[in-house]
N, C-alpha and C. Protein backbone atom coordinates (compact mmCIF):
# COMPACT_ATOMS: atom_id res chain seq x y z
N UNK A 1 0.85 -1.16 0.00
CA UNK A 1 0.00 0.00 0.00
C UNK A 1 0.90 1.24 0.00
N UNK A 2 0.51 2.25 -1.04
CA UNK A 2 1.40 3.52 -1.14
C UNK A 2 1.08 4.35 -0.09
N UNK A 3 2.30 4.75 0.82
CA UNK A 3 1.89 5.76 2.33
C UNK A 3 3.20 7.11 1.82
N UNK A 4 2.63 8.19 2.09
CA UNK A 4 3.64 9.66 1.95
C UNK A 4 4.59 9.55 3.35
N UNK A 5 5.43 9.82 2.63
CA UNK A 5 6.56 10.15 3.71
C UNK A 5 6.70 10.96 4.65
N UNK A 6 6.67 11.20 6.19
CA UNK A 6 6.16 12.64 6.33
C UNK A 6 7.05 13.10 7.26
N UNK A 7 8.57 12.32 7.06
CA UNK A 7 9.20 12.73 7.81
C UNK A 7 10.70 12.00 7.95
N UNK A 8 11.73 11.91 9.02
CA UNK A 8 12.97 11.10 8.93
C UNK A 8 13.36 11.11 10.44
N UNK A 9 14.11 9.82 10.54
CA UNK A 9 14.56 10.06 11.80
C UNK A 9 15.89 9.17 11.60
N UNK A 10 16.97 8.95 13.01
CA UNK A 10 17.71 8.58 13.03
C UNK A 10 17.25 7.39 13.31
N UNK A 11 18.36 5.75 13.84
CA UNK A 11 18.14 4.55 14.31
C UNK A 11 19.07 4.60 15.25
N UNK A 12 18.84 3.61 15.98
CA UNK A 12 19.97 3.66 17.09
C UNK A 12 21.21 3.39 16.89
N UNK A 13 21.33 2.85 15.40
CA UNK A 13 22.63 2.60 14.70
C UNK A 13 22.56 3.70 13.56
N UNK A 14 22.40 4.39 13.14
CA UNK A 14 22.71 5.87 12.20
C UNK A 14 21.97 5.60 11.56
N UNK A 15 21.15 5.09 11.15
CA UNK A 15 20.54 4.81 9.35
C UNK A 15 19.55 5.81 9.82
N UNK A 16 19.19 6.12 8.58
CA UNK A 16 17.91 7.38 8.45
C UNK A 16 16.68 6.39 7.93
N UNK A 17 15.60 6.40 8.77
CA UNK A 17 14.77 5.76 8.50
C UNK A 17 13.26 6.99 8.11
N UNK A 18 12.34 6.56 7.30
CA UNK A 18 11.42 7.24 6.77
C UNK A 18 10.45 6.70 7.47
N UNK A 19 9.53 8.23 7.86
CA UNK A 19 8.03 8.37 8.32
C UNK A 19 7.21 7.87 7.87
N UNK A 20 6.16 7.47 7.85
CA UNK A 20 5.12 6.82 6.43
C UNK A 20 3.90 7.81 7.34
N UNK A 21 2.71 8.25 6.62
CA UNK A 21 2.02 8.88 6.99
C UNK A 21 0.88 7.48 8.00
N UNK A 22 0.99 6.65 7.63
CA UNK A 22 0.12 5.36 8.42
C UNK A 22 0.95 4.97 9.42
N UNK A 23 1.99 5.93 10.17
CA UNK A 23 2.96 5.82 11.03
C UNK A 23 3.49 4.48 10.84
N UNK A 24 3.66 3.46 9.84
CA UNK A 24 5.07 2.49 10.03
C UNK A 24 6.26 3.33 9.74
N UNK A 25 7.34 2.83 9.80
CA UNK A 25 8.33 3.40 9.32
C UNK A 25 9.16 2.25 8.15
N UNK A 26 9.89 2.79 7.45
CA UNK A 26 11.23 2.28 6.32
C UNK A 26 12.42 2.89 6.30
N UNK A 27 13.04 1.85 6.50
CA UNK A 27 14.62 2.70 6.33
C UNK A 27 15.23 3.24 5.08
N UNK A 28 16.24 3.86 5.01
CA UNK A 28 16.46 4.90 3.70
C UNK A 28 18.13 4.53 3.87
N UNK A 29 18.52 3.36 3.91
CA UNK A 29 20.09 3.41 3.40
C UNK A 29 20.59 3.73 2.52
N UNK A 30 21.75 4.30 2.71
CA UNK A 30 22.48 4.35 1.75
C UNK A 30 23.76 3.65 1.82
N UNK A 31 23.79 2.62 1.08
CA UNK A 31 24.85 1.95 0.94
C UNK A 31 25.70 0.91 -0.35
N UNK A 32 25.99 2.16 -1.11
CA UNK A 32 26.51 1.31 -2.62
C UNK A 32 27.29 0.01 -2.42
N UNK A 33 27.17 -0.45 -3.64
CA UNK A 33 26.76 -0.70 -5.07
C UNK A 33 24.74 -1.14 -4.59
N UNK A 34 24.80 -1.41 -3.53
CA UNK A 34 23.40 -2.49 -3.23
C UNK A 34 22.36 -1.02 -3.28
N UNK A 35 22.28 -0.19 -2.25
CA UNK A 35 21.29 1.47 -2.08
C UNK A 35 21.95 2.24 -2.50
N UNK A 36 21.11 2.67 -3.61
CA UNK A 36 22.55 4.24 -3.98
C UNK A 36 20.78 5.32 -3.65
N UNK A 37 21.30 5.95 -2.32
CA UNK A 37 20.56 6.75 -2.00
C UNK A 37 20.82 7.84 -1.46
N UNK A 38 21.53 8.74 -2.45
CA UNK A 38 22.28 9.83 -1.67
C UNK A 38 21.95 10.83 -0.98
N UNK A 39 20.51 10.81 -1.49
CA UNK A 39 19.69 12.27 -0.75
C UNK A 39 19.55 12.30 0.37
N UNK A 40 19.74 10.81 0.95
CA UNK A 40 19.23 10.71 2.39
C UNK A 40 20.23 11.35 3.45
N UNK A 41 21.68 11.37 2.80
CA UNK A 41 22.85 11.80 3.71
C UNK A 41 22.69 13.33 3.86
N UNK A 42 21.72 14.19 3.12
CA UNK A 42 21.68 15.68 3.52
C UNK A 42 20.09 15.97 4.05
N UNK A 43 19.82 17.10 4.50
CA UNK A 43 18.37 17.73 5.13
C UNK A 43 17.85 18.10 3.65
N UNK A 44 18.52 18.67 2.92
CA UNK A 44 17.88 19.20 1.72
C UNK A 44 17.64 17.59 0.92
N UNK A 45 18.30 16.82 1.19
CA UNK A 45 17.37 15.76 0.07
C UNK A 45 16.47 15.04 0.59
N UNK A 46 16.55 15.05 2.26
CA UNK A 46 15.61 14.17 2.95
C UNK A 46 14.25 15.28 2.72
N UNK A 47 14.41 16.56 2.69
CA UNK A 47 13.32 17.28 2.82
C UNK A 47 12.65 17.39 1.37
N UNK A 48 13.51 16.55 0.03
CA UNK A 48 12.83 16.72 -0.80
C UNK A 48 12.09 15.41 -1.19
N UNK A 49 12.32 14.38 -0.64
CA UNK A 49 11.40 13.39 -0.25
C UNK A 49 10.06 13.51 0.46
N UNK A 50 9.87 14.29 1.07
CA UNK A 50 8.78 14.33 1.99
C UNK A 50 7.18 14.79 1.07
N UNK A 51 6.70 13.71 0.89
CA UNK A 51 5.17 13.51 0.11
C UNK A 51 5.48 12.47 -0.76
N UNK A 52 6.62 11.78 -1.15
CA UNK A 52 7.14 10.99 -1.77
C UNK A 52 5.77 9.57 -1.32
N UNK A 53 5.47 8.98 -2.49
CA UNK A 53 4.66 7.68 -1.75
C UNK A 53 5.52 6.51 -2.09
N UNK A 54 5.91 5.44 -0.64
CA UNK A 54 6.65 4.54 -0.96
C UNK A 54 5.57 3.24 -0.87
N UNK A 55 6.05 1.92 -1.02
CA UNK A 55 4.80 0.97 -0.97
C UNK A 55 5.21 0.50 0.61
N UNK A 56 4.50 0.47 1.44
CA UNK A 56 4.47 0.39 2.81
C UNK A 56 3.87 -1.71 3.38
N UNK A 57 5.35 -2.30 3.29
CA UNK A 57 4.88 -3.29 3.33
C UNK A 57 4.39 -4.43 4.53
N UNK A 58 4.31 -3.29 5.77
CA UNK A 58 3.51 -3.95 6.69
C UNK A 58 2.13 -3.35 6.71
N UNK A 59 1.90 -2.37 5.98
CA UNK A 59 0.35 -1.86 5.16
C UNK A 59 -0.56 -3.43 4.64
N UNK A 60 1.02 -3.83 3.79
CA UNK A 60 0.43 -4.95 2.68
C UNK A 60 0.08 -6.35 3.28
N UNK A 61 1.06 -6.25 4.23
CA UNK A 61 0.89 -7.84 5.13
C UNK A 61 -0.19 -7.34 6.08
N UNK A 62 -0.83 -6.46 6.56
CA UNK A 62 -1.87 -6.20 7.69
C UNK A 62 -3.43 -5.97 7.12
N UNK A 63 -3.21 -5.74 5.69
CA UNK A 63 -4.39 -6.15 4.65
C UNK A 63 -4.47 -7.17 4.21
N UNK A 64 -3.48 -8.08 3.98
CA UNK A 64 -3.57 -9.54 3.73
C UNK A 64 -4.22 -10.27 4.97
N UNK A 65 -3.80 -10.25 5.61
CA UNK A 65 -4.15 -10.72 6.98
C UNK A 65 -5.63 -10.73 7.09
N UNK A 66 -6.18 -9.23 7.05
CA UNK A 66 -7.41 -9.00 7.22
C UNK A 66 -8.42 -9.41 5.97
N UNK A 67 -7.89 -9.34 4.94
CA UNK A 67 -8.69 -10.58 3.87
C UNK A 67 -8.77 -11.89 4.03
N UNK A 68 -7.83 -12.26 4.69
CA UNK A 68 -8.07 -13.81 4.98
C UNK A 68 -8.49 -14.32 5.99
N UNK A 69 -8.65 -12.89 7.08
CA UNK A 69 -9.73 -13.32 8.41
C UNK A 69 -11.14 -13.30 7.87
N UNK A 70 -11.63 -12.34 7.10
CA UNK A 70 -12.63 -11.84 6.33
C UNK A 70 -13.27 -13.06 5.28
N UNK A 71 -12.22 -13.30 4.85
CA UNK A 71 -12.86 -14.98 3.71
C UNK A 71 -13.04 -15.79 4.46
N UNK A 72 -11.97 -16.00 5.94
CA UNK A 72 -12.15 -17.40 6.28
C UNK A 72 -14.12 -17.45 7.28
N UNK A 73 -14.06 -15.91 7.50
CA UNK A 73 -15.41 -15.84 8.58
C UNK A 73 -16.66 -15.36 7.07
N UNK A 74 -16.45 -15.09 6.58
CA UNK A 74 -17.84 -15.54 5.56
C UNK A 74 -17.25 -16.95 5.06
N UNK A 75 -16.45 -17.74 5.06
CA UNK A 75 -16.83 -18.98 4.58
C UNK A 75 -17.24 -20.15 5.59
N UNK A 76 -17.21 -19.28 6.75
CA UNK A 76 -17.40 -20.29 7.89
C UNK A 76 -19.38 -20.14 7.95
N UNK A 77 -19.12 -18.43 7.71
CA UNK A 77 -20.45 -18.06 7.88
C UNK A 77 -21.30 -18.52 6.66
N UNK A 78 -20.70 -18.53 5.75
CA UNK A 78 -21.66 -19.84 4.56
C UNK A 78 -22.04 -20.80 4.66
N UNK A 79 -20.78 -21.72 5.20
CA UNK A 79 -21.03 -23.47 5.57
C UNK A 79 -22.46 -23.22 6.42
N UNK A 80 -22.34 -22.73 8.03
CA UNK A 80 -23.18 -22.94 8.58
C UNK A 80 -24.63 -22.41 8.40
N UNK A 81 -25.00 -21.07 7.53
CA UNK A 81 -25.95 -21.23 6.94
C UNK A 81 -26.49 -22.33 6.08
N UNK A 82 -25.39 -22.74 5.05
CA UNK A 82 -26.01 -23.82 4.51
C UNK A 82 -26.51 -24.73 5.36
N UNK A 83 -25.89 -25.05 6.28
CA UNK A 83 -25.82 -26.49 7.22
C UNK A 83 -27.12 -26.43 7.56
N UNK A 84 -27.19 -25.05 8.18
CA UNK A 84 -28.63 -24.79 9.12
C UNK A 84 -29.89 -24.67 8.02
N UNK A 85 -29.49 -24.64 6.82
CA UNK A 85 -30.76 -24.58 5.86
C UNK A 85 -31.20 -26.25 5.65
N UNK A 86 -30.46 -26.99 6.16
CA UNK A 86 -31.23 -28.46 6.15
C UNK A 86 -29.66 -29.10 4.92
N UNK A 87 -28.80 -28.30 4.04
CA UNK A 87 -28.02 -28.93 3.08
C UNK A 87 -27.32 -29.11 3.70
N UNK A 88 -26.54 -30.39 3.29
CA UNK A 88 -25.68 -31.16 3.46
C UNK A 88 -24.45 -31.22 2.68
N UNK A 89 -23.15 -31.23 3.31
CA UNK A 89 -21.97 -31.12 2.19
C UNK A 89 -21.64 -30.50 1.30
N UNK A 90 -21.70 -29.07 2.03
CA UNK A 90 -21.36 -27.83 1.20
C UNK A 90 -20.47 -27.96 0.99
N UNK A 91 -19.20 -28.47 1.02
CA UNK A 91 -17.45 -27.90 0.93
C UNK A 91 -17.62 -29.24 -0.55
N UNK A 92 -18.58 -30.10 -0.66
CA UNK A 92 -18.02 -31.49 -1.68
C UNK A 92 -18.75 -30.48 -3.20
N UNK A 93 -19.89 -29.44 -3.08
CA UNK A 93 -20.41 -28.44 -4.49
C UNK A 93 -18.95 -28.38 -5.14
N UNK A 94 -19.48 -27.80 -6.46
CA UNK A 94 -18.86 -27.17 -7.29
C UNK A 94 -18.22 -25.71 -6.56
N UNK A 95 -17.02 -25.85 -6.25
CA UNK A 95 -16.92 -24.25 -5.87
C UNK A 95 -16.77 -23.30 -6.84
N UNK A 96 -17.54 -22.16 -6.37
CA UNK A 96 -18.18 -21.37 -7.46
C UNK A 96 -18.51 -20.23 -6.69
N UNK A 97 -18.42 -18.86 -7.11
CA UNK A 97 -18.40 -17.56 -6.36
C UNK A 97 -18.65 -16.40 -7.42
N UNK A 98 -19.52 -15.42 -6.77
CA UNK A 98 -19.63 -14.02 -6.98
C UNK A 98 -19.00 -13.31 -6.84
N UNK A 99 -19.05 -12.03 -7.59
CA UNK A 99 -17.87 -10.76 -7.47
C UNK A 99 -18.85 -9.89 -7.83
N UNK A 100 -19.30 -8.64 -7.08
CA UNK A 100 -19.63 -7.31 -7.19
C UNK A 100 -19.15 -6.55 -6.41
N UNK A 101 -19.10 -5.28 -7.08
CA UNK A 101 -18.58 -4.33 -6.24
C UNK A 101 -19.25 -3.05 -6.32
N UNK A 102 -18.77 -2.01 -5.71
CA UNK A 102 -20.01 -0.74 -5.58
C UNK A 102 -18.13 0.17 -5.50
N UNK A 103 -18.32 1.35 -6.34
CA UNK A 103 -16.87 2.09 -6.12
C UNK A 103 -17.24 3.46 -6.02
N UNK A 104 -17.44 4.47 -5.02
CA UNK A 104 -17.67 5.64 -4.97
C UNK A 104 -16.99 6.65 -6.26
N UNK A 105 -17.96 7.46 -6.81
CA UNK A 105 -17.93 8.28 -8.00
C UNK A 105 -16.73 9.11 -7.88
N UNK A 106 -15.71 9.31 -7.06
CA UNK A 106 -14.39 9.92 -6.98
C UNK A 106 -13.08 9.06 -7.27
N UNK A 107 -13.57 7.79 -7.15
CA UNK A 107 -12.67 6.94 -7.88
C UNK A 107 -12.91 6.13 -8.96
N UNK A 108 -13.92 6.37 -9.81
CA UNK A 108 -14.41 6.18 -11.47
C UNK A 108 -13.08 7.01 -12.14
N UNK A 109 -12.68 5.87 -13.25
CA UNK A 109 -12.20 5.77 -14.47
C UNK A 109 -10.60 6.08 -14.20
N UNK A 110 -10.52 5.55 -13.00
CA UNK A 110 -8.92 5.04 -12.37
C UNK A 110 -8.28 3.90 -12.40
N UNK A 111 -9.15 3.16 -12.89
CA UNK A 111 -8.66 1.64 -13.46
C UNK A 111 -9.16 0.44 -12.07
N UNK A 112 -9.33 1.47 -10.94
CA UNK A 112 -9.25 0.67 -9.66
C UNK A 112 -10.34 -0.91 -9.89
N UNK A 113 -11.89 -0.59 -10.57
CA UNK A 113 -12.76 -2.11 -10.55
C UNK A 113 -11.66 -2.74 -11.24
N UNK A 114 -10.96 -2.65 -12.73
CA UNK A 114 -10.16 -2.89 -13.13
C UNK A 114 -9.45 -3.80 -12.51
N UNK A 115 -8.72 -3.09 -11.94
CA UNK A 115 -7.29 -3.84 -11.11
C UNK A 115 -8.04 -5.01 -10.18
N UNK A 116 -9.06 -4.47 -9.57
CA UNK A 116 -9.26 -5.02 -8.46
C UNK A 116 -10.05 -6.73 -9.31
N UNK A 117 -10.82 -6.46 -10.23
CA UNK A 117 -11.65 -7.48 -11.18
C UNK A 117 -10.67 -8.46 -11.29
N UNK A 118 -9.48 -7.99 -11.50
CA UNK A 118 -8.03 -9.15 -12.17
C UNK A 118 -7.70 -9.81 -10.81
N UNK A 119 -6.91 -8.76 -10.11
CA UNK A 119 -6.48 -9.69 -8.95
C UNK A 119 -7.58 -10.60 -7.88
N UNK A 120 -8.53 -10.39 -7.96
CA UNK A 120 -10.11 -11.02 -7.46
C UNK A 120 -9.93 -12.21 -8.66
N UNK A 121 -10.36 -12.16 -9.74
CA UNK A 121 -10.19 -13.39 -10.67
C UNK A 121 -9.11 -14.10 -10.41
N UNK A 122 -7.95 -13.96 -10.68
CA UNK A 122 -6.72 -14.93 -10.42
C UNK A 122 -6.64 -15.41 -8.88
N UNK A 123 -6.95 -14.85 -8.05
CA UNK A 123 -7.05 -15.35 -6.88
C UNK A 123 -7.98 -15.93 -6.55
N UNK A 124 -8.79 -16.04 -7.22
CA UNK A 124 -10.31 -17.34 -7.28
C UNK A 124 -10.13 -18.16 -7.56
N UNK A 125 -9.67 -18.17 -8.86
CA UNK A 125 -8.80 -19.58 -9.66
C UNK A 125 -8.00 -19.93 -9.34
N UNK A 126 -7.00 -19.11 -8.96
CA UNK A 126 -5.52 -19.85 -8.47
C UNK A 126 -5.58 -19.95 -7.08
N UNK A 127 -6.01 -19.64 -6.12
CA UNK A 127 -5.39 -19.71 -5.02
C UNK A 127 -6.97 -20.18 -4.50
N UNK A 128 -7.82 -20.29 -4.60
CA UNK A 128 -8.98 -20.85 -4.13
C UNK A 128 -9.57 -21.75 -5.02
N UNK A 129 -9.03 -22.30 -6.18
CA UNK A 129 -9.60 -23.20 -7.14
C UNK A 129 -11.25 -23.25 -7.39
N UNK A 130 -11.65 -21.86 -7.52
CA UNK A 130 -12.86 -22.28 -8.12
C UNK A 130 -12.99 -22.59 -8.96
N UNK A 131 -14.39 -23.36 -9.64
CA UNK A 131 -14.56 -23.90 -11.34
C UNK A 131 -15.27 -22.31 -11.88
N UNK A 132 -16.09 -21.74 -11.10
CA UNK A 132 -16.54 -20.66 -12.02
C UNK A 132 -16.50 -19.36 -11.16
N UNK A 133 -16.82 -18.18 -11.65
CA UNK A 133 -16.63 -17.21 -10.65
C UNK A 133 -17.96 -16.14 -11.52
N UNK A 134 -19.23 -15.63 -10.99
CA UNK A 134 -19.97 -14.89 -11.89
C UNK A 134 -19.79 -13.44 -11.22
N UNK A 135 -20.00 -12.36 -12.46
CA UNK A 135 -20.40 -11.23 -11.66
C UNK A 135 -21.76 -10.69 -12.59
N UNK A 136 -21.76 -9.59 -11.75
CA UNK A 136 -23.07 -8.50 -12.34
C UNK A 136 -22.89 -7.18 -12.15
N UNK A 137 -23.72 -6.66 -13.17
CA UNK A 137 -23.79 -4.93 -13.14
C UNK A 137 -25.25 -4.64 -13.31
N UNK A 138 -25.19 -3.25 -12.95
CA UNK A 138 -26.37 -2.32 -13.60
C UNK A 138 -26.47 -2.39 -15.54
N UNK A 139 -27.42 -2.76 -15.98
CA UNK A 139 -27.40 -2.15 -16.77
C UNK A 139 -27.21 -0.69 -17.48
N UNK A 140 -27.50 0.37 -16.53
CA UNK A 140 -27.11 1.67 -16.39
C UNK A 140 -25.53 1.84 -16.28
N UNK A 141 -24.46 1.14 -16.39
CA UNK A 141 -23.00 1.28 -15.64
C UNK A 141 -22.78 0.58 -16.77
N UNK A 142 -22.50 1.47 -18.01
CA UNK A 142 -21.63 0.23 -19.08
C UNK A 142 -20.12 0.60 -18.78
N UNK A 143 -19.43 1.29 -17.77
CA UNK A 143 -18.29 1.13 -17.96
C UNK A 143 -18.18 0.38 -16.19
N UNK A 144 -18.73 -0.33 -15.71
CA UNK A 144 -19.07 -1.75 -15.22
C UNK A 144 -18.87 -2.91 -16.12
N UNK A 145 -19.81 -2.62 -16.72
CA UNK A 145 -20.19 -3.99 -17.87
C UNK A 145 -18.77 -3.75 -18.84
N UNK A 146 -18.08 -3.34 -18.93
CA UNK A 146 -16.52 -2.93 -19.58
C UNK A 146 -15.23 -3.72 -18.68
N UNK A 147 -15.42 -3.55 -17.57
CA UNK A 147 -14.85 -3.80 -16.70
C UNK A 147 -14.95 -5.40 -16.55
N UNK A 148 -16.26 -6.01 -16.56
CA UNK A 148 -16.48 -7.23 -16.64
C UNK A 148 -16.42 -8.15 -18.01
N UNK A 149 -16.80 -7.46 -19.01
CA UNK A 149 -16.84 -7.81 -20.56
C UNK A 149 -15.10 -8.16 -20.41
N UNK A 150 -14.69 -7.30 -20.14
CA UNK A 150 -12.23 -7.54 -20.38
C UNK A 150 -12.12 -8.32 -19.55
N UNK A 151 -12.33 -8.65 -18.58
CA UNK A 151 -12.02 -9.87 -17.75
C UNK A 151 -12.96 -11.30 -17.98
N UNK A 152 -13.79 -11.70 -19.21
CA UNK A 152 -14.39 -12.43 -19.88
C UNK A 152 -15.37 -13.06 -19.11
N UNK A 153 -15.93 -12.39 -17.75
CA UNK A 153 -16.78 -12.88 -16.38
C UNK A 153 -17.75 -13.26 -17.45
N UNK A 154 -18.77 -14.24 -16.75
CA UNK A 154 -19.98 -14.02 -17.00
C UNK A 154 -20.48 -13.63 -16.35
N UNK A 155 -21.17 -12.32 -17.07
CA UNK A 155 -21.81 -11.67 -16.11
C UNK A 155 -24.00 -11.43 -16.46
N UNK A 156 -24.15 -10.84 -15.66
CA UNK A 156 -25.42 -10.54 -15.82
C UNK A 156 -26.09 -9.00 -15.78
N UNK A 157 -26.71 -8.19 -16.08
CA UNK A 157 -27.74 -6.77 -16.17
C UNK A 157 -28.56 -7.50 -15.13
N UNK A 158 -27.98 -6.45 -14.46
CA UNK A 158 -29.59 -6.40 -13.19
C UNK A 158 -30.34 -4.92 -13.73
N UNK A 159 -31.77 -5.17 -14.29
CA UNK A 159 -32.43 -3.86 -14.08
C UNK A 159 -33.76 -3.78 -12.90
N UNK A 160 -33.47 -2.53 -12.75
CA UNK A 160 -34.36 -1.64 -11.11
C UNK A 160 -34.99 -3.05 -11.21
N UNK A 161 -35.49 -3.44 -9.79
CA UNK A 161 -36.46 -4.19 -8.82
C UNK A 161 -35.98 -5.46 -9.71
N UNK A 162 -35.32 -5.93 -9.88
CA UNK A 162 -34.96 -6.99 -10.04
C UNK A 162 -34.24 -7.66 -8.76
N UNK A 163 -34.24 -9.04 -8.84
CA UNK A 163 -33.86 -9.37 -7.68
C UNK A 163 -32.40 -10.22 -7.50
């Protein structure tokens, strides 16, 4: 996850380590041939870093985490609905799953359903082996139905009061 830099500090061993605005921190060595990071050895280059977005990778492992608490408690919370609906041997079905999403109008035509459509697909298939995966749109949202048409979903038009 990309976090702005919002600041520098020392380590208890010299290295200049970077602020992240989600308060983790990253270190900023400099140490050739491996870090050639020279800005970090002056105030004027550390200060021209600052808004810089780096990818913050205990951001990435503390969102992973929380997707896979999140799948594992709706899939727990599936089984036992099913169970409690009288069916039997939900985990032996065809596994097979939905994808919709809802993306507030300030982040339209950023690629984000995009991105997110792909890595949601390959991680259905690959890492959860489903046989099929469906989605749906508004018929009103053809750059929805765009989004789903490039990633070859089958998908479906929901129009008003449909269910």
């Amino acid at each position: 996850m990309r976090q702005k830099i919002t600041g520098f500090h020392l380590d208890r061993e010299g290295h200049w380590v970077a602020d992240l605005e989600c308060g983790h921190r990253q270190h900023m060595r400099h140490e050739p041939p491996w870090m050639v990071r020279p800005w970090v050895l002056t105030e004027e280059g550390r200060r021209s870093r600052l808004g810089v977005e780096l990818d913050c990778k205990r951001c990435d492992e503390a969102g992973r985490e929380v997707a896979e608490a999140v799948r594992e408690a709706l899939r727990a919370a599936a089984l036992t609905a099913y169970e409690e609906g009288g069916l039997e041997d939900a985990e032996a079905r065809t596994p097979t799953a939905e994808l919709s999403y809802w993306l507030g109008r300030a982040y339209w035509g950023q690629g984000l359903a995009t991105e997110a459509a792909v890595a949601l697909v390959r991680y259905g298939f690959e890492t959860l082996g489903l046989a099929s995966l469906r989605a749906n749109c508004f018929s009103r949202n053809p750059s929805s139905r765009r989004v789903l048409e490039d990633e070859d979903l089958e998908f479906f038009i929901l129009e008003r009061g449909s269910p």
